[in-house]
C-alpha atoms as a PDB file:
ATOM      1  CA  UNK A   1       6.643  -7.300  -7.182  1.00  0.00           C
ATOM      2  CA  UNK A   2       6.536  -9.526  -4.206  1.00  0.00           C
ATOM      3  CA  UNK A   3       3.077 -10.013  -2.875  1.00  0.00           C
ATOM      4  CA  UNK A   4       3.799  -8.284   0.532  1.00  0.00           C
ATOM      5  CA  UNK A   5       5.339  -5.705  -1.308  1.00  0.00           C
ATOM      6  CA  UNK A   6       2.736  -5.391  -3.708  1.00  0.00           C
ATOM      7  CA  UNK A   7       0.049  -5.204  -0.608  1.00  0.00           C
ATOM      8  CA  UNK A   8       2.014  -2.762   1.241  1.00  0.00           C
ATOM      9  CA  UNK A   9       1.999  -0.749  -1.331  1.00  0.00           C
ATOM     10  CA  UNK A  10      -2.348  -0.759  -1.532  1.00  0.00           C
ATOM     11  CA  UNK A  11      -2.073  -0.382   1.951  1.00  0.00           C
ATOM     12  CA  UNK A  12       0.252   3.207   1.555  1.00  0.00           C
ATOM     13  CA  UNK A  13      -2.755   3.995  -1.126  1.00  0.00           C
ATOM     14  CA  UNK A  14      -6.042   2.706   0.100  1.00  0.00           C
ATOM     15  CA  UNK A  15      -5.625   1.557   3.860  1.00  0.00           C
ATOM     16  CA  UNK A  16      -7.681   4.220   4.740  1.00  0.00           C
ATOM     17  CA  UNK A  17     -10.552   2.601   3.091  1.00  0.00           C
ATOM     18  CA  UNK A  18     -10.074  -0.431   5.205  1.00  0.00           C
ATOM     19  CA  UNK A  19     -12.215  -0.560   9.071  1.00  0.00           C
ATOM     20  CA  UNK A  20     -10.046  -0.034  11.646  1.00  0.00           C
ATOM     21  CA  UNK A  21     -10.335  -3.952  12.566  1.00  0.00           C
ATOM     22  CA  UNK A  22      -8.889  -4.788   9.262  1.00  0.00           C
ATOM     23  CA  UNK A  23      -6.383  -1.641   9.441  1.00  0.00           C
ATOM     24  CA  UNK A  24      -5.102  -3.536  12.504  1.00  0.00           C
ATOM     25  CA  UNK A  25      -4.444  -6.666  11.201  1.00  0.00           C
ATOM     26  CA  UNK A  26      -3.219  -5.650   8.313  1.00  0.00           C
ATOM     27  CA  UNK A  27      -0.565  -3.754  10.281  1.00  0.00           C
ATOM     28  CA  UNK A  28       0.638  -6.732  12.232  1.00  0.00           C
ATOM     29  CA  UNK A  29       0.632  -8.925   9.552  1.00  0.00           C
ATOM     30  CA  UNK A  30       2.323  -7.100   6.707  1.00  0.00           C
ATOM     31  CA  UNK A  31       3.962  -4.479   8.749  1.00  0.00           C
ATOM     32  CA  UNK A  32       5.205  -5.967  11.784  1.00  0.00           C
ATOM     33  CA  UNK A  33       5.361  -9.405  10.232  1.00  0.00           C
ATOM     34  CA  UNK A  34       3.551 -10.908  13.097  1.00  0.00           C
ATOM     35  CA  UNK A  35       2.462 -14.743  12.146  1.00  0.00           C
ATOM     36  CA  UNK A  36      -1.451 -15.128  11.792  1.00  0.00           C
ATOM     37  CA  UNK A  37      -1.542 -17.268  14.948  1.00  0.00           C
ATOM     38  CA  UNK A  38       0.381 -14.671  16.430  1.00  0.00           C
ATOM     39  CA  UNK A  39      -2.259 -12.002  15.565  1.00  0.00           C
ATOM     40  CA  UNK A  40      -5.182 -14.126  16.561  1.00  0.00           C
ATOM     41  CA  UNK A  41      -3.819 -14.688  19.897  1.00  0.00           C
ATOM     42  CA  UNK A  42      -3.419 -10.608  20.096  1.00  0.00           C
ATOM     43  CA  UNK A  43      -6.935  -9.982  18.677  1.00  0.00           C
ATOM     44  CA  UNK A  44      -8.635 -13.223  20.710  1.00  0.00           C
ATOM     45  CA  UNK A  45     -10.094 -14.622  17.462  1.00  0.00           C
ATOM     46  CA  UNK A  46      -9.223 -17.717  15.521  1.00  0.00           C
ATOM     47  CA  UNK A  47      -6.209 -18.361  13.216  1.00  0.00           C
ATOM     48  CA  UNK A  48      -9.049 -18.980  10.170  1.00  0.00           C
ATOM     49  CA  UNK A  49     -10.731 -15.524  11.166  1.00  0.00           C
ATOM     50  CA  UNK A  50      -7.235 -13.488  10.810  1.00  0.00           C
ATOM     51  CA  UNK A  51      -6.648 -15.378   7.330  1.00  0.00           C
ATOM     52  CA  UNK A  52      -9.925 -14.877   6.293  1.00  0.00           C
ATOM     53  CA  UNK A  53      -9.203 -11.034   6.883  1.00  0.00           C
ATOM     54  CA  UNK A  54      -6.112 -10.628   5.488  1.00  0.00           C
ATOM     55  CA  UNK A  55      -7.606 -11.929   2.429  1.00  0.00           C
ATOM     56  CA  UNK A  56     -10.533  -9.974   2.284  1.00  0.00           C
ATOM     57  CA  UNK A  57      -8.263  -7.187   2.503  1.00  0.00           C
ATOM     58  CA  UNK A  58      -6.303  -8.036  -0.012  1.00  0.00           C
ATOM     59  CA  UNK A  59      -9.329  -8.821  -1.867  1.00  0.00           C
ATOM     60  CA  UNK A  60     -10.528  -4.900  -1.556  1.00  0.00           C
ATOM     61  CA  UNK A  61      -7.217  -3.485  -1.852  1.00  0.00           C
ATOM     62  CA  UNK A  62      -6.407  -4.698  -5.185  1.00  0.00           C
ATOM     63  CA  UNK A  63     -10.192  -3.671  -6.176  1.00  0.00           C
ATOM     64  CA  UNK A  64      -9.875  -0.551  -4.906  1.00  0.00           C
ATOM     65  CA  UNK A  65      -6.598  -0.506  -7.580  1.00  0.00           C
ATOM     66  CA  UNK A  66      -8.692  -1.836 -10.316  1.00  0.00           C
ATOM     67  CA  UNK A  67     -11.071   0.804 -10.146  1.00  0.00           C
ATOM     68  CA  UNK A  68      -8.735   3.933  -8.845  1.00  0.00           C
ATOM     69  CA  UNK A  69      -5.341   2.570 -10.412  1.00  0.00           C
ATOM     70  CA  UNK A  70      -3.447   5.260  -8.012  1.00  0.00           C
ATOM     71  CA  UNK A  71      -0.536   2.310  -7.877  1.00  0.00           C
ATOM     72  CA  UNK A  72      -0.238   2.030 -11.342  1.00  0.00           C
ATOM     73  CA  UNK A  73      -0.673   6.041 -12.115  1.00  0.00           C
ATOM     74  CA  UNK A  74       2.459   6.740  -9.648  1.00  0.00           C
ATOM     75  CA  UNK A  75       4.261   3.804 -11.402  1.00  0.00           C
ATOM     76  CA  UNK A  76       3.523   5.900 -14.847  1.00  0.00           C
ATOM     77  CA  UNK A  77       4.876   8.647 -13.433  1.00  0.00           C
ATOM     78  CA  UNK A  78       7.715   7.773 -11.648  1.00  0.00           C
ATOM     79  CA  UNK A  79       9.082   5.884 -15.694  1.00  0.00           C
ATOM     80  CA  UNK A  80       8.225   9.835 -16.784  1.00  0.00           C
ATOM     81  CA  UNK A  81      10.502  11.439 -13.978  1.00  0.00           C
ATOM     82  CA  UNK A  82      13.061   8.873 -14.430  1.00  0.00           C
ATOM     83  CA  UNK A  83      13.663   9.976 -18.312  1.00  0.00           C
ATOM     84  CA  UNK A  84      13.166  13.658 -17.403  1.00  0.00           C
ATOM     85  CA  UNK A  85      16.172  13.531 -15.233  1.00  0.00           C
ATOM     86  CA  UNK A  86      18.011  12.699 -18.281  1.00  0.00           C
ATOM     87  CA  UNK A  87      17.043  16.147 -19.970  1.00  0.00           C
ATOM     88  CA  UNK A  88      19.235  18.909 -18.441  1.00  0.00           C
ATOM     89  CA  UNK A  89      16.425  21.210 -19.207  1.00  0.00           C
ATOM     90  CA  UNK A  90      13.267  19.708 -16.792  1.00  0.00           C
ATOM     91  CA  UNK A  91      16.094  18.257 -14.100  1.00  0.00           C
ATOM     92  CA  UNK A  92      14.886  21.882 -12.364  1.00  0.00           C
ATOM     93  CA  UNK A  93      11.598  20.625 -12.143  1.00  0.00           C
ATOM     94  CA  UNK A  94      11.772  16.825 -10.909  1.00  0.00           C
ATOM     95  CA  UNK A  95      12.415  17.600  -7.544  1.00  0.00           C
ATOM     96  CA  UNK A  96       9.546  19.864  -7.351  1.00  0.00           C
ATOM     97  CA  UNK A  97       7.390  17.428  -9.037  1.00  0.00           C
ATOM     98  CA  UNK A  98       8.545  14.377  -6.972  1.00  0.00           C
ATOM     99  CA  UNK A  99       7.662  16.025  -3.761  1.00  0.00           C
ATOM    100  CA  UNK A 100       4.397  16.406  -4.663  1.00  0.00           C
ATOM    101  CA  UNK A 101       4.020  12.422  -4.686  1.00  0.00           C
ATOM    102  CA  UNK A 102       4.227  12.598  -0.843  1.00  0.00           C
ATOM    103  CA  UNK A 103       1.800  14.645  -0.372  1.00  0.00           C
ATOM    104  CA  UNK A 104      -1.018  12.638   1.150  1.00  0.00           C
ATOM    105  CA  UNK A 105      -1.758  10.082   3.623  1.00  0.00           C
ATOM    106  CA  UNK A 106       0.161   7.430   4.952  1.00  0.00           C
ATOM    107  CA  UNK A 107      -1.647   4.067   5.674  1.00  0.00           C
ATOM    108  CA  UNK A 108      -0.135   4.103   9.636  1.00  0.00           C
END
């Protein structure tokens, strides 16, 4: 998984966790794909102060995975669903089950 990927997807999971300054940055750099000069120019702080953010961030995201492993449980899951939709008997149930994996909170 691509690193921006892979941190967008902590970010769908844990953003919450994040302060709202890093929430912010986070946003424009991995979701609007704003350049860290860019973002330091929007936020009036240094290039070297949005980098060192970003990778704190990252930092606590993938922490926050180590300890919680939400990414990795939906990744189980989601191998599980795939093979249950080959069984004719559970393909009643997948959709059912597969909503319940948006339930929640979304990092924006």
């Amino acid at each position: 998984m691509s690193d921006k990927i892979r941190v967008n997807t902590l970010l769908d999971f844990y953003g919450a966790l994040l302060t709202s300054r890093q929430q912010e940055i986070c946003r424009c750099y991995y979701r609007e794909d704003l350049s860290m000069t860019e973002i330091a120019e929007i936020e009036s702080i240094s290039r070297a102060a949005v980098s060192d953010t970003v990778r704190k961030c990252e930092t606590e995201l993938e922490h926050y995975e180590q300890v919680l492993k939400c990414v990795q449980a939906r990744d189980a899951r989601s191998k599980i669903y795939a093979r249950m939709k080959q069984d004719p008997s559970c393909k009643k149930y997948i959709g059912k089950l597969m909503e319940t994996e948006l339930i929640g909170g979304e990092y924006e």
